[in-house]
Protein backbone atom coordinates (compact mmCIF):
# COMPACT_ATOMS: atom_id res chain seq x y z
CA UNK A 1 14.26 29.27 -17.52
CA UNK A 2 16.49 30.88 -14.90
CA UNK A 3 15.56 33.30 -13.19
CA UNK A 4 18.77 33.69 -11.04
CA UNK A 5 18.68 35.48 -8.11
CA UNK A 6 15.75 37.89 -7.90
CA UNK A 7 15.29 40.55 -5.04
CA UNK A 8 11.73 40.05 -5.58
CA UNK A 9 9.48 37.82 -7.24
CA UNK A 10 5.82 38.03 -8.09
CA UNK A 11 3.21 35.32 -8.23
CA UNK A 12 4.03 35.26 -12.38
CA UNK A 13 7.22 33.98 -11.17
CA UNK A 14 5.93 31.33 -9.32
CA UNK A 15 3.25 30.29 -11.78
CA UNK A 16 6.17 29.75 -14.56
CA UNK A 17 7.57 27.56 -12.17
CA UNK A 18 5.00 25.46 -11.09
CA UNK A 19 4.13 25.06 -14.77
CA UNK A 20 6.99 23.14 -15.37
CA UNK A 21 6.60 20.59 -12.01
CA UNK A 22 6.09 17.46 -14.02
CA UNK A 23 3.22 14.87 -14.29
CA UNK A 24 3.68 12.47 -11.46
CA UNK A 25 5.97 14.52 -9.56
CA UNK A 26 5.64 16.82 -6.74
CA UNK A 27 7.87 19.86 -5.55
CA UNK A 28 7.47 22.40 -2.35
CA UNK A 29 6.59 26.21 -1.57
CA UNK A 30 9.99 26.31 -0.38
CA UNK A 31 11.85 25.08 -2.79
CA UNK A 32 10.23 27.44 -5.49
CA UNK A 33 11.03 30.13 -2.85
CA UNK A 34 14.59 28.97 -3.12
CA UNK A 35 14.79 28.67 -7.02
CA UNK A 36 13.20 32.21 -7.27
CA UNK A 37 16.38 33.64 -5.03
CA UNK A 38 14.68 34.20 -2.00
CA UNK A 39 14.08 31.01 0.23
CA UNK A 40 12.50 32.95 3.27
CA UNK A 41 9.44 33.23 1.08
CA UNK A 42 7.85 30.00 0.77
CA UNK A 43 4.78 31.64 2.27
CA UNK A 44 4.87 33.99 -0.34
CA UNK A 45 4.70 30.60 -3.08
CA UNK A 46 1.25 29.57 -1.13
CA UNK A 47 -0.20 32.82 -0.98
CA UNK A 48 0.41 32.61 -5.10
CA UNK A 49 -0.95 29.19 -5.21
CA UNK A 50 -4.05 30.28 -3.10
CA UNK A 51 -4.57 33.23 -5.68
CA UNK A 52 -4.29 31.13 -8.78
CA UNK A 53 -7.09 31.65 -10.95
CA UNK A 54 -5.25 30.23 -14.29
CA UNK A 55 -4.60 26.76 -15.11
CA UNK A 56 -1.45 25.90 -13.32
CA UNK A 57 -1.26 22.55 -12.20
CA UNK A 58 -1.39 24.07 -8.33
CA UNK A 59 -1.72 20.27 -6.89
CA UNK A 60 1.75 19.54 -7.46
CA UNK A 61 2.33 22.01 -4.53
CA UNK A 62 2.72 20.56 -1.17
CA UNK A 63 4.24 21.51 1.98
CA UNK A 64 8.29 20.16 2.89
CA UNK A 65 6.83 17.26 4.96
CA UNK A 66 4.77 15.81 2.02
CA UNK A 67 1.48 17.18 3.20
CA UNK A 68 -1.18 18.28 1.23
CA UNK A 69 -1.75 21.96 3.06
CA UNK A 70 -3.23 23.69 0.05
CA UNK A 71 -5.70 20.31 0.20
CA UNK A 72 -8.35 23.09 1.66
CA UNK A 73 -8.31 25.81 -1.47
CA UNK A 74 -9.01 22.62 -3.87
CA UNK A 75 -12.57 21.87 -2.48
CA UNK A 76 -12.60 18.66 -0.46
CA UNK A 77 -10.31 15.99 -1.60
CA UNK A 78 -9.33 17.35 -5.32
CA UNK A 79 -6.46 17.82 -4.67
CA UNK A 80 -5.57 14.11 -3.48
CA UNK A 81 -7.48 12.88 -6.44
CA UNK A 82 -5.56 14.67 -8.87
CA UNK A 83 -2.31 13.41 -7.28
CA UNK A 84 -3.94 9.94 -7.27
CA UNK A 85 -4.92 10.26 -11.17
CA UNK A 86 -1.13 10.90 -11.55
CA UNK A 87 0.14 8.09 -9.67
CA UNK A 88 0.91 9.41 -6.63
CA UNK A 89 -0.17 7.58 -3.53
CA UNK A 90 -1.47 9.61 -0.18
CA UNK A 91 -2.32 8.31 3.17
CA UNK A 92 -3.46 10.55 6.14
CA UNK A 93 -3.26 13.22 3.81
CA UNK A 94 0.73 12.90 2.97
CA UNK A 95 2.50 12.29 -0.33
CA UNK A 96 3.81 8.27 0.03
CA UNK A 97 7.33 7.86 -1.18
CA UNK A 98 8.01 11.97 -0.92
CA UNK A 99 11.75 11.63 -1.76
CA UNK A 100 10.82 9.57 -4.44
CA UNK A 101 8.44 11.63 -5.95
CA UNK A 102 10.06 15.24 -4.97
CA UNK A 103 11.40 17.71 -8.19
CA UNK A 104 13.25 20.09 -7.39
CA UNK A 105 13.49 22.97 -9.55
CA UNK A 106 17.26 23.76 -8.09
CA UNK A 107 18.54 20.52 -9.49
CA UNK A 108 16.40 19.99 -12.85
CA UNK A 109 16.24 23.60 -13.49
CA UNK A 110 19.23 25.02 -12.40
């Protein structure tokens, strides 16, 4: 899936992407902002994420320093448990190893 450059995107957009973050791995607003063509709107990604009322594996979101941010929409710590299930270490509320466990959809998508 390639969406190329889009002048807009809508939260669909951003669900199909999200979809395909895979188990174990982790990716950012921003760089779903970037894939979708427009990488001023990674605020636009977390507004989508905090909408989300479908089965998109949301947790896989984080913020471009490795911190859980959307940690609040999940309901206490869900969202760290559901990294944790995946094999994903946190501590003070940051993804451990974030380079190491980083997708970007740029590269693996193109």
């Amino acid at each position: 899936m390639n969406f190329g450059i889009l002048e807009s995107f809508s939260f669909e957009h951003v669900y199909q992407v999200v979809c395909l973050v895979p188990y174990g791995r982790v990716t950012t607003y921003g760089a779903i902002a970037r894939y979708l063509g427009s990488a001023q709107s990674a605020r636009m990604v977390g507004w989508a994420m905090n909408a989300c009322h479908r089965h998109v594996p949301a947790h896989r979101v984080i913020n471009r320093q490795g911190l859980l941010t959307g940690k609040r929409h999940f309901g206490g710590d869900d969202m760290q448990q559901l990294l944790e299930a995946e094999g994903i270490k946190i501590k003070n509320n940051r993804v451990v190893d974030f380079d190491k466990h980083f997708w970007d959809p740029n590269i693996e998508l193109g």
